[in-house]
C-alpha atoms as a PDB file:
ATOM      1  CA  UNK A   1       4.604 -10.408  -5.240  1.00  0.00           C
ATOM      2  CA  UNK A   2       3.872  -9.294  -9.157  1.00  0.00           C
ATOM      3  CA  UNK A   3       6.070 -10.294 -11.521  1.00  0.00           C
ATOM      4  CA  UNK A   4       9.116  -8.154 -12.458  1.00  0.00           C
ATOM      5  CA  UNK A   5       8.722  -5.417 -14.314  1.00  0.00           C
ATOM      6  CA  UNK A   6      11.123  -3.695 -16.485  1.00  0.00           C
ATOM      7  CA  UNK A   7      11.741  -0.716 -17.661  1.00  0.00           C
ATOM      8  CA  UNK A   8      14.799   2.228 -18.848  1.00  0.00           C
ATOM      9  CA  UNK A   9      15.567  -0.776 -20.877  1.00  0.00           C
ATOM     10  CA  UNK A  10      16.224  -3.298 -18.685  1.00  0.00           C
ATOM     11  CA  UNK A  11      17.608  -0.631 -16.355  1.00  0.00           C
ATOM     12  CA  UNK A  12      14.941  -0.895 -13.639  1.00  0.00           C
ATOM     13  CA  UNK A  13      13.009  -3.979 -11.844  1.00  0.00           C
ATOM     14  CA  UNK A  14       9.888  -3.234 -10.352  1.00  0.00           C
ATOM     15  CA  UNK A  15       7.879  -5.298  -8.243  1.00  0.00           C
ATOM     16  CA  UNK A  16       4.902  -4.660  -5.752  1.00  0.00           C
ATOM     17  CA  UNK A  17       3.424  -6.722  -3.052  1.00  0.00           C
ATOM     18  CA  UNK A  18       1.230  -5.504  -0.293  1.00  0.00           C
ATOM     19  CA  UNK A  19       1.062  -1.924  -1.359  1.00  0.00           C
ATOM     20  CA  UNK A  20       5.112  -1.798  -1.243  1.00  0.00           C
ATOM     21  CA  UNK A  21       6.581  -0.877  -4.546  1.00  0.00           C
ATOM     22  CA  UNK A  22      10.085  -2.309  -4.984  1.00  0.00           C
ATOM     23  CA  UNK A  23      12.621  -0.914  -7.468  1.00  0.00           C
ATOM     24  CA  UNK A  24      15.864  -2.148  -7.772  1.00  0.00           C
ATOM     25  CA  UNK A  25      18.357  -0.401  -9.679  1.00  0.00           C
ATOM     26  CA  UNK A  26      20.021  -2.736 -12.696  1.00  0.00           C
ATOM     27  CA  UNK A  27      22.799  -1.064 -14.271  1.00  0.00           C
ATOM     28  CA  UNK A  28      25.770  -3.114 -13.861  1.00  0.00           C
ATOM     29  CA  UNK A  29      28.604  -3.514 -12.538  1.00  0.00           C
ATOM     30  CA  UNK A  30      28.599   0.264 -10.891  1.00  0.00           C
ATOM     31  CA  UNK A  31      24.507   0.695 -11.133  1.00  0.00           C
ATOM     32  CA  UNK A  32      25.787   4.575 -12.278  1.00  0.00           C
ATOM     33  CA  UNK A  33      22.970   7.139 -13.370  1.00  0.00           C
ATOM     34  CA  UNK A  34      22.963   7.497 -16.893  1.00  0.00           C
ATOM     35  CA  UNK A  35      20.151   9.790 -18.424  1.00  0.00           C
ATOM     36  CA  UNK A  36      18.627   6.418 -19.596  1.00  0.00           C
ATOM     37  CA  UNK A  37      18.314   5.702 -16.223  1.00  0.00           C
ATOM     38  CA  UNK A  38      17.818   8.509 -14.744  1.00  0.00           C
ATOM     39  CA  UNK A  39      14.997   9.059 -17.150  1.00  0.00           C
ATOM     40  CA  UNK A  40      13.671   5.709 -16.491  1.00  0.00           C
ATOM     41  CA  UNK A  41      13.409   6.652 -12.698  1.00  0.00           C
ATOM     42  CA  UNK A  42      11.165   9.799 -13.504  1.00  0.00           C
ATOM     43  CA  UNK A  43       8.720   7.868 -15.451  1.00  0.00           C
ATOM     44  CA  UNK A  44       8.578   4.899 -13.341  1.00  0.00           C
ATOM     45  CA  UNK A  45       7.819   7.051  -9.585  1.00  0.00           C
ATOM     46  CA  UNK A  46       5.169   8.818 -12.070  1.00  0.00           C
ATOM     47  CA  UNK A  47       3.571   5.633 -12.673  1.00  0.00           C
ATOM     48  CA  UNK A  48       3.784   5.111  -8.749  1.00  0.00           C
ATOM     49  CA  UNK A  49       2.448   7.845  -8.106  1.00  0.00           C
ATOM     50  CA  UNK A  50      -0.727   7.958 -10.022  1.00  0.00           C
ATOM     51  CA  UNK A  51      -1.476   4.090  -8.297  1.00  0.00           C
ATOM     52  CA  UNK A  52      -3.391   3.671  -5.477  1.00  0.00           C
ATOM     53  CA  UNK A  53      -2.828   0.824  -4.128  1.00  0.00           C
ATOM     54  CA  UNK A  54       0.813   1.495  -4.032  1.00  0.00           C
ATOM     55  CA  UNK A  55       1.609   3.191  -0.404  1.00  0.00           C
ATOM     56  CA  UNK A  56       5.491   2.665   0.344  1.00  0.00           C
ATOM     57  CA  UNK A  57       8.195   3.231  -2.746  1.00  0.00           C
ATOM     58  CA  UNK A  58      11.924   1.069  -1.863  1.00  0.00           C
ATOM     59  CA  UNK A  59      14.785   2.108  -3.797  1.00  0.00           C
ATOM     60  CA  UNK A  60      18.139  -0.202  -4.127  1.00  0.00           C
ATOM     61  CA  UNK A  61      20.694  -1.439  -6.074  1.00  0.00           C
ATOM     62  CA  UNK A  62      21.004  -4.958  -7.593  1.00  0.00           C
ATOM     63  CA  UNK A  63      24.712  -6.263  -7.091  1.00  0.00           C
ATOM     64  CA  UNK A  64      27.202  -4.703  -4.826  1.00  0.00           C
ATOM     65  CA  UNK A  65      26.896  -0.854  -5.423  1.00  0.00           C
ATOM     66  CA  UNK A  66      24.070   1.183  -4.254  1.00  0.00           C
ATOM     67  CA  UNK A  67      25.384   3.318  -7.088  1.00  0.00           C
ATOM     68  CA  UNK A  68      28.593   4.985  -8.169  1.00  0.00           C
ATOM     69  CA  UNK A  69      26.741   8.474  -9.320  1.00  0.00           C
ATOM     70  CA  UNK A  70      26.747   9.706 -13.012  1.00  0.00           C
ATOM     71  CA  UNK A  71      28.216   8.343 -15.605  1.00  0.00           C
ATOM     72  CA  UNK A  72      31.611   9.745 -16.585  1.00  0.00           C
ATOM     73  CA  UNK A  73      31.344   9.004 -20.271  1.00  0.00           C
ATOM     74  CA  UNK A  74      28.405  11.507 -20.475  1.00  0.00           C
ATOM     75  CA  UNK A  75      30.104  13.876 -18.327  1.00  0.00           C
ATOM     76  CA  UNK A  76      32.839  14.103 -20.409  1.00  0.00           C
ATOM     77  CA  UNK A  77      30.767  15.363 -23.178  1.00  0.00           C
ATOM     78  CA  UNK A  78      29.694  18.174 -21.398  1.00  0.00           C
ATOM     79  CA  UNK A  79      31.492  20.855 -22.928  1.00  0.00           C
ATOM     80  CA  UNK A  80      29.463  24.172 -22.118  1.00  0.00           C
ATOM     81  CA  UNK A  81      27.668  25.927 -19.660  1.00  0.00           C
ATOM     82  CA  UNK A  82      24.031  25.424 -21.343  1.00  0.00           C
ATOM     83  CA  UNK A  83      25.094  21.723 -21.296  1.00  0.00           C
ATOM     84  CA  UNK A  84      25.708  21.177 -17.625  1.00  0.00           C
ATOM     85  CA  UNK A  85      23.521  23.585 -16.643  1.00  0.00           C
ATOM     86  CA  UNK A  86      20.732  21.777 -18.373  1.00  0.00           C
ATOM     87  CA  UNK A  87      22.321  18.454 -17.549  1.00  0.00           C
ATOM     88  CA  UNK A  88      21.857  19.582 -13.679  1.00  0.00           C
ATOM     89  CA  UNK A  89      18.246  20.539 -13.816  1.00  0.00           C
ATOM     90  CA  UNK A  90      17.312  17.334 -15.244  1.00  0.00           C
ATOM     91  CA  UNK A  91      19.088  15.513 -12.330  1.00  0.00           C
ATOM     92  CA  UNK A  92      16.957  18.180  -9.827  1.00  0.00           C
ATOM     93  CA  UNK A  93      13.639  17.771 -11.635  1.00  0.00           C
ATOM     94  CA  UNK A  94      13.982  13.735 -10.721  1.00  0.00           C
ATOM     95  CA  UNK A  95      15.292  14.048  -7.123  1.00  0.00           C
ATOM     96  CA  UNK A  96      12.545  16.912  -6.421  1.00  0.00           C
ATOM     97  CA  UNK A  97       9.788  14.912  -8.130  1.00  0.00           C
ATOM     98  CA  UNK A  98      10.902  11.614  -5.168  1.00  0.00           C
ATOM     99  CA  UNK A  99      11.584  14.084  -2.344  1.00  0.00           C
ATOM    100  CA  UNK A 100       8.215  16.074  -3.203  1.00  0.00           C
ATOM    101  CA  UNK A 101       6.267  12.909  -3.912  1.00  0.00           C
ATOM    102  CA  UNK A 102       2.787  12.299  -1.456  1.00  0.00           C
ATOM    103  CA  UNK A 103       4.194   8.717  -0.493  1.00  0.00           C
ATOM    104  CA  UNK A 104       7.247   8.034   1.361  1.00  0.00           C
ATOM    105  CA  UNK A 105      10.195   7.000  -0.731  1.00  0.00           C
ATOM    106  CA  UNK A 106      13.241   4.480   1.310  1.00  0.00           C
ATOM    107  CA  UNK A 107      16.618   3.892   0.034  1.00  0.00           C
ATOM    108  CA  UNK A 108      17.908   0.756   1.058  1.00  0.00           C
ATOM    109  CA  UNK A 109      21.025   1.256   0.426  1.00  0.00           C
ATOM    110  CA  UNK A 110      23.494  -1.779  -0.406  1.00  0.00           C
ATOM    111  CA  UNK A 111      26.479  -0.586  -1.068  1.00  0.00           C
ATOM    112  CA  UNK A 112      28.843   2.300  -2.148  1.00  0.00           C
ATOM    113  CA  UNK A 113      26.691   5.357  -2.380  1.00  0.00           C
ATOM    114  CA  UNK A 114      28.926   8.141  -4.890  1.00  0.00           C
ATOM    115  CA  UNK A 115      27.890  11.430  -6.219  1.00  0.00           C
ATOM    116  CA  UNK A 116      24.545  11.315  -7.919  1.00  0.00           C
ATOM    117  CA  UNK A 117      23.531   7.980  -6.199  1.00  0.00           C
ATOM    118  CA  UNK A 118      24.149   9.712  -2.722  1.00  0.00           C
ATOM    119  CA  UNK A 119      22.042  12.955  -3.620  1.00  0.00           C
ATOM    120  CA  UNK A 120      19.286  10.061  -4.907  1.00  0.00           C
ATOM    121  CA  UNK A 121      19.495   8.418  -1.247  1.00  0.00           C
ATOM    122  CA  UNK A 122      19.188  11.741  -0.134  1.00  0.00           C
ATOM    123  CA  UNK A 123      15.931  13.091  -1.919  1.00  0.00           C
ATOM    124  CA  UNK A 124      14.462   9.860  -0.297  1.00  0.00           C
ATOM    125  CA  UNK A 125      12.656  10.379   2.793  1.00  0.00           C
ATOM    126  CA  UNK A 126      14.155   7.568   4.757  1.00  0.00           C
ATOM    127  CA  UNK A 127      17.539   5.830   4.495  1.00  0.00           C
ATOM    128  CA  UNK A 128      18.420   2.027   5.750  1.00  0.00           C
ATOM    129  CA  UNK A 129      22.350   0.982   4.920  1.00  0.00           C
ATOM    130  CA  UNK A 130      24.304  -2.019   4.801  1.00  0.00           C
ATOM    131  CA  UNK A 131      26.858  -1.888   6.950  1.00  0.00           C
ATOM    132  CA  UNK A 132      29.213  -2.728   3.344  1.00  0.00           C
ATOM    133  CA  UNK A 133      28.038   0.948   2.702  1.00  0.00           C
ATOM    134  CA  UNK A 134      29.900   4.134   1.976  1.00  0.00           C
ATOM    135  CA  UNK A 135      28.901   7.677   1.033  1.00  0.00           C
ATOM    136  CA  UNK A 136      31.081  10.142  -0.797  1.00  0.00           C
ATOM    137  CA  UNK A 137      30.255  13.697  -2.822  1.00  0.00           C
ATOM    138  CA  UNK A 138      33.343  13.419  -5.043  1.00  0.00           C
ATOM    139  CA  UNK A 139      32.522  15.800  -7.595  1.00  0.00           C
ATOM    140  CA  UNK A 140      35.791  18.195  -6.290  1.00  0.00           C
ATOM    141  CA  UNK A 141      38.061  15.934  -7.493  1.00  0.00           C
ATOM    142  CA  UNK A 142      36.784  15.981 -10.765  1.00  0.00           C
ATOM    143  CA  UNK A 143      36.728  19.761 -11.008  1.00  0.00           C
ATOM    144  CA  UNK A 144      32.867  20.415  -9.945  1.00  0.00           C
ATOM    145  CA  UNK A 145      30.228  20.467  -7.273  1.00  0.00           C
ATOM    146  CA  UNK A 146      27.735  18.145  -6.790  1.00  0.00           C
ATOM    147  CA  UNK A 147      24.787  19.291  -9.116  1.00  0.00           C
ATOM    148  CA  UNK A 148      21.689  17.088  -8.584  1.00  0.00           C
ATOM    149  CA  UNK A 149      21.125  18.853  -5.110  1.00  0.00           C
ATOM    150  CA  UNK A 150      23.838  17.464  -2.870  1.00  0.00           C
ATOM    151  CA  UNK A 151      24.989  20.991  -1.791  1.00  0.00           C
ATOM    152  CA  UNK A 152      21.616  21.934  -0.553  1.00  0.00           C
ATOM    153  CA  UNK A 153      20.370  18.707   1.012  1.00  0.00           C
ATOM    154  CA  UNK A 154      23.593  17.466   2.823  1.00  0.00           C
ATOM    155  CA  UNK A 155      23.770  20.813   5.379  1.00  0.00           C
ATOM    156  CA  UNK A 156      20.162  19.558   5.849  1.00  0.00           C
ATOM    157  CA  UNK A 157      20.713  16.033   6.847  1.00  0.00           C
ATOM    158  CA  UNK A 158      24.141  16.632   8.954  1.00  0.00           C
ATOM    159  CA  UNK A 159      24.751  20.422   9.213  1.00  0.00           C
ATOM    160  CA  UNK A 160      27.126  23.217   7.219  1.00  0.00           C
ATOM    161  CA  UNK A 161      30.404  22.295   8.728  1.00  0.00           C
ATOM    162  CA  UNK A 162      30.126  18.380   8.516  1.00  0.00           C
ATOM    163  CA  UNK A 163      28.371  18.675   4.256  1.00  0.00           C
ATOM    164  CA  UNK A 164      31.581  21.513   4.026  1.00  0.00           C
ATOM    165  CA  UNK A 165      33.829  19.016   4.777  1.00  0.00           C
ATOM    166  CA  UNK A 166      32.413  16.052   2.716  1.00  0.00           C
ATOM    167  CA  UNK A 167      31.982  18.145  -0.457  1.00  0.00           C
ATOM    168  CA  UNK A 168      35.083  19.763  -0.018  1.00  0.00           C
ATOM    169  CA  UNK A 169      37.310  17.116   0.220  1.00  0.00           C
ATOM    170  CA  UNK A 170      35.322  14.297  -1.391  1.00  0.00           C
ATOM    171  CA  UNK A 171      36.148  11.940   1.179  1.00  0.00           C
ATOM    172  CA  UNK A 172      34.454   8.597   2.302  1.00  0.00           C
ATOM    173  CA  UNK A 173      32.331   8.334   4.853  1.00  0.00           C
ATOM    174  CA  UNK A 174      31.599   4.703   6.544  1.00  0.00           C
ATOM    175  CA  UNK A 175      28.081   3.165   7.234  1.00  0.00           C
ATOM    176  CA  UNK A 176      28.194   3.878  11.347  1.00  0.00           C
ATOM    177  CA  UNK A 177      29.709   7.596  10.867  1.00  0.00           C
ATOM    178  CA  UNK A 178      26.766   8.470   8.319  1.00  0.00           C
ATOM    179  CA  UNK A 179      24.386   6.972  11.233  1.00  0.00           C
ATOM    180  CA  UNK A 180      26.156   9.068  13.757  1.00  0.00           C
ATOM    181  CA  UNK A 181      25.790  12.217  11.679  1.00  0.00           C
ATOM    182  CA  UNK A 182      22.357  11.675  10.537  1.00  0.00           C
ATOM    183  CA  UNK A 183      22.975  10.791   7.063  1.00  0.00           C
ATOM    184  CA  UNK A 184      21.016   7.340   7.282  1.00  0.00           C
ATOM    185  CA  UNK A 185      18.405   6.251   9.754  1.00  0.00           C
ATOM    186  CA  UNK A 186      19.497   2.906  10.528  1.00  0.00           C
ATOM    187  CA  UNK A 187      22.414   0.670   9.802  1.00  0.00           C
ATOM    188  CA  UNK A 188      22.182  -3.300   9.289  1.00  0.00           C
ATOM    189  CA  UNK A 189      24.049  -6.153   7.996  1.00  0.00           C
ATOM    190  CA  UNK A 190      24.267  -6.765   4.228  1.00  0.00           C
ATOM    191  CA  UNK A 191      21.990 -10.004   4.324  1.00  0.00           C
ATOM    192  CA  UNK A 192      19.059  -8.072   6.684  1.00  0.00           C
ATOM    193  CA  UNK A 193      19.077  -4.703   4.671  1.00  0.00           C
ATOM    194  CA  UNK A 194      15.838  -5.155   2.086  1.00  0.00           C
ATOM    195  CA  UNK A 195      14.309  -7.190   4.910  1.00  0.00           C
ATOM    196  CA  UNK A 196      14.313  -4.594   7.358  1.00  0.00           C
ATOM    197  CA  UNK A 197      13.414  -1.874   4.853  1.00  0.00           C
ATOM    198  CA  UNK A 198      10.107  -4.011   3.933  1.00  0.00           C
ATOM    199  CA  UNK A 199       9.386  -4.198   7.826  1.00  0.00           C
ATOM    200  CA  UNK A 200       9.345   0.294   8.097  1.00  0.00           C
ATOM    201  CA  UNK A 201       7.512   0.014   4.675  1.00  0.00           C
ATOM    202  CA  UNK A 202       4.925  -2.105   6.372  1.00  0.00           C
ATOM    203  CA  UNK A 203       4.560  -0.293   9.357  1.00  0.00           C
ATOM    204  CA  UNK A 204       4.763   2.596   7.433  1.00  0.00           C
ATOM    205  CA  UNK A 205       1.769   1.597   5.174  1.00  0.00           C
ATOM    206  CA  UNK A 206      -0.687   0.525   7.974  1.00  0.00           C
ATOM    207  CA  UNK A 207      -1.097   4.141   8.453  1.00  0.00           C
ATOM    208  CA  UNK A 208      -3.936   6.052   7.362  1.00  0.00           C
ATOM    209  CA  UNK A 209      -2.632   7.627   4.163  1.00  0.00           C
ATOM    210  CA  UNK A 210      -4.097  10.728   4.611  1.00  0.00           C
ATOM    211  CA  UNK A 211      -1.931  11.161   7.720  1.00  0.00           C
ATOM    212  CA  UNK A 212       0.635   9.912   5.943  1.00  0.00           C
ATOM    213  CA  UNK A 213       0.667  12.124   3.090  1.00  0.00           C
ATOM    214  CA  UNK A 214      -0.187  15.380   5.217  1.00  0.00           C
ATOM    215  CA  UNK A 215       3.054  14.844   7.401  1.00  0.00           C
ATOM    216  CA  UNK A 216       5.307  14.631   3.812  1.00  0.00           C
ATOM    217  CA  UNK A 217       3.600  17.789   3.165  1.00  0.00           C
ATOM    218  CA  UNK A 218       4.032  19.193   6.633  1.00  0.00           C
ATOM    219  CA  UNK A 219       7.397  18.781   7.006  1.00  0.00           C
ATOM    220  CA  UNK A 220       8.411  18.787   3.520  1.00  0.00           C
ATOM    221  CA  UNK A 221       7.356  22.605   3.237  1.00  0.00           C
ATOM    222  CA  UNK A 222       8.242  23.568   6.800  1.00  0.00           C
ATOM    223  CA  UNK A 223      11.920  23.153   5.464  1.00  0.00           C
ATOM    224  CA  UNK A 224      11.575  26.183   3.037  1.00  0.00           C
ATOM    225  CA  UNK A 225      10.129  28.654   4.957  1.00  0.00           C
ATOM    226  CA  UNK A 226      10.036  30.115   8.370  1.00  0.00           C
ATOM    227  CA  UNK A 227       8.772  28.406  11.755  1.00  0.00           C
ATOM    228  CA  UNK A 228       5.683  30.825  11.854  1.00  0.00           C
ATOM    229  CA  UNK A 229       4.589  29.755   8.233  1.00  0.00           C
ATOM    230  CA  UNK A 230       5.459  25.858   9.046  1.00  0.00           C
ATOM    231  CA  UNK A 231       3.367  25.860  12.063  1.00  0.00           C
ATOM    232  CA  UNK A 232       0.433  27.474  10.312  1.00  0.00           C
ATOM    233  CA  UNK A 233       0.599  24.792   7.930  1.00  0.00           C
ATOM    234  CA  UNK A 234       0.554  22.215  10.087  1.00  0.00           C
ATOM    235  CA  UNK A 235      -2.309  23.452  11.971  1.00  0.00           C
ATOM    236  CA  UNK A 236      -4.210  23.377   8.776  1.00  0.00           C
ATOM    237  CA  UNK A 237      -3.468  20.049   7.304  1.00  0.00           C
ATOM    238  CA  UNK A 238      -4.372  18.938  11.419  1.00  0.00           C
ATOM    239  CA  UNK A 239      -7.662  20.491  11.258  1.00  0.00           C
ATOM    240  CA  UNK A 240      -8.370  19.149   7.792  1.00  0.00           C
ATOM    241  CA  UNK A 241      -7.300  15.296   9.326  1.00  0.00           C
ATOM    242  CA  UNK A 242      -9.717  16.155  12.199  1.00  0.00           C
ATOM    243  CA  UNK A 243     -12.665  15.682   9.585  1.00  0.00           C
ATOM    244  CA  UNK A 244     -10.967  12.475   7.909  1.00  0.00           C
ATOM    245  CA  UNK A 245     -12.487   9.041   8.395  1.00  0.00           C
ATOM    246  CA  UNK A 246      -9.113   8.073   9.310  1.00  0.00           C
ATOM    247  CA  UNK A 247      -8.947  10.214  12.645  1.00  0.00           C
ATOM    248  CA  UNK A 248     -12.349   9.005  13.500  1.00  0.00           C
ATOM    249  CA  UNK A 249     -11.031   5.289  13.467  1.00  0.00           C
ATOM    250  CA  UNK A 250      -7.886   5.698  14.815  1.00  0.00           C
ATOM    251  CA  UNK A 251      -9.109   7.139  17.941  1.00  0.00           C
ATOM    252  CA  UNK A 252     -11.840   4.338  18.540  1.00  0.00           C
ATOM    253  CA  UNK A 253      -9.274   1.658  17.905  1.00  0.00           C
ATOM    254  CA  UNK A 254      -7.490   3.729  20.816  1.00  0.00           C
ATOM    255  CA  UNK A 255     -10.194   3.649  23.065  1.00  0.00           C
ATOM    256  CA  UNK A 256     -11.138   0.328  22.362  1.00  0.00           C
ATOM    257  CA  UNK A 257      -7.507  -1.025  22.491  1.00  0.00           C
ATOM    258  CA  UNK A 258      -7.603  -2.566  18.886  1.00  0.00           C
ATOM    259  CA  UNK A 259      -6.010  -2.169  15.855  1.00  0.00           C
ATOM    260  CA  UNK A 260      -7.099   0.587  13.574  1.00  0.00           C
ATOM    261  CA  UNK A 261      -8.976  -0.349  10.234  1.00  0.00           C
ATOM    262  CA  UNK A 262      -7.854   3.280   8.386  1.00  0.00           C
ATOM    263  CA  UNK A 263      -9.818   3.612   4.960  1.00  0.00           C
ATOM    264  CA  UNK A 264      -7.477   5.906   3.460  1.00  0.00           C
ATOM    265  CA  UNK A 265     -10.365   8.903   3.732  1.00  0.00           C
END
């Protein structure tokens, strides 16, 4: 594994091994997304993004939270409607850039997951939780609405009436229900969360890339537009795989009942 890597001053640890990018959220004791941070996360999934070698992105939280959302001090000085107006988009711009981004993004998520932190989880493409965890839109109580994209994604994940009621009432909800709604993917103990989140990475990134990327795309966009425009994308980015060095391989290693070698072209 590199050596740590810092950034956001001191707010983010990054390390990579394997082609598995591992960043680990350091803002204690609550890990809660200041701008510093939040700033910090944009430039450091830019820097992922432009390397190659990295293939798999894992988000978590050091200590016990996952993260308890933004940070009330700097909502409090919100006082107009530019301000959180502006303060929302800039929350938006980071959670579109992971959620748009041509390599898959994981939250492995470690603990409490409030308000911001939850719509961060969310704009990831896969979720593993600790069975510790808990999810919660809270932003009612405190007189607003989620604003980094919680209202739109949540119907997505578990459907209108189930998001209603979470934003709605800001209540909690508990590792196993957010499995059972669709929330997270998967649900482990505490001590086999990042370990288990390293094993989808890796299975994740002995895919061909290409494929990879083109099913982000694929479904990505098929979620903003109608079935008859999704499935003419699809068919697209399949006929551009079908000339891919990738597809070539992975159907010899099929017929020849071996692992495939995939180039990445």
């Amino acid at each position: 594994m590199s050596s740590p890597q810092f950034g956001a001053e001191g707010l983010i640890e990054l390390s990579i091994e394997g082609g598995i990018a591992f960043l680990l959220l350091d803002n204690p004791p609550l890990n809660l997304l200041s701008k510093d941070l939040l700033l910090g996360l944009k430039n450091t999934i830019k820097r992922l993004e432009a390397d190659s070698k990295v293939k798999v992105i894992i988000i978590t939280g050091k200590g016990k939270f996952f993260g308890a959302g933004a940070d009330i001090k700097e909502l409090s000085a919100i006082k107009t409607k530019r301000e959180g107006e502006r303060f929302a988009r800039m929350g938006q711009e980071i959670l579109n850039l992971i959620e748009s981004l041509e390599k898959p993004v994981i939250a492995a998520i470690n603990g409490p997951c409030i308000g911001g932190s939850n719509e961060l989880a969310m704009a990831c493409h896969l979720r593993i939780a600790s069975e510790e965890a808990w999810f919660s839109q809270p932003e009612i109580s405190l007189g607003i609405i989620p604003g980094f994209g919680g209202t739109q994604r949540l119907p997505g994940l578990v459907g209108k009436a189930r998001a209603m009621e979470t934003i709605l009432t800001g209540g909690r909800i508990a590792s196993l229900d957010a499995f059972a709604i669709g929330l997270v993917n998967k649900v482990v103990k505490g001590n086999e969360l990042i370990k288990e989140a390293k094993a989808l990475a890796a299975i994740i990134g002995s895919k061909g890339m290409a494929a990879v990327k083109a099913c982000l795309e694929a479904v990505n966009s098929g979620m903003d537009t109608s079935l008859k425009k999704g499935l003419d994308k699809e068919a697209r980015l399949f006929g551009a795989l079908c000339e891919t060095e990738d597809k070539k391989e992975g159907i010899s290693a099929f017929v020849e009942k071996r692992s495939p070698r995939f180039k990445d072209r």
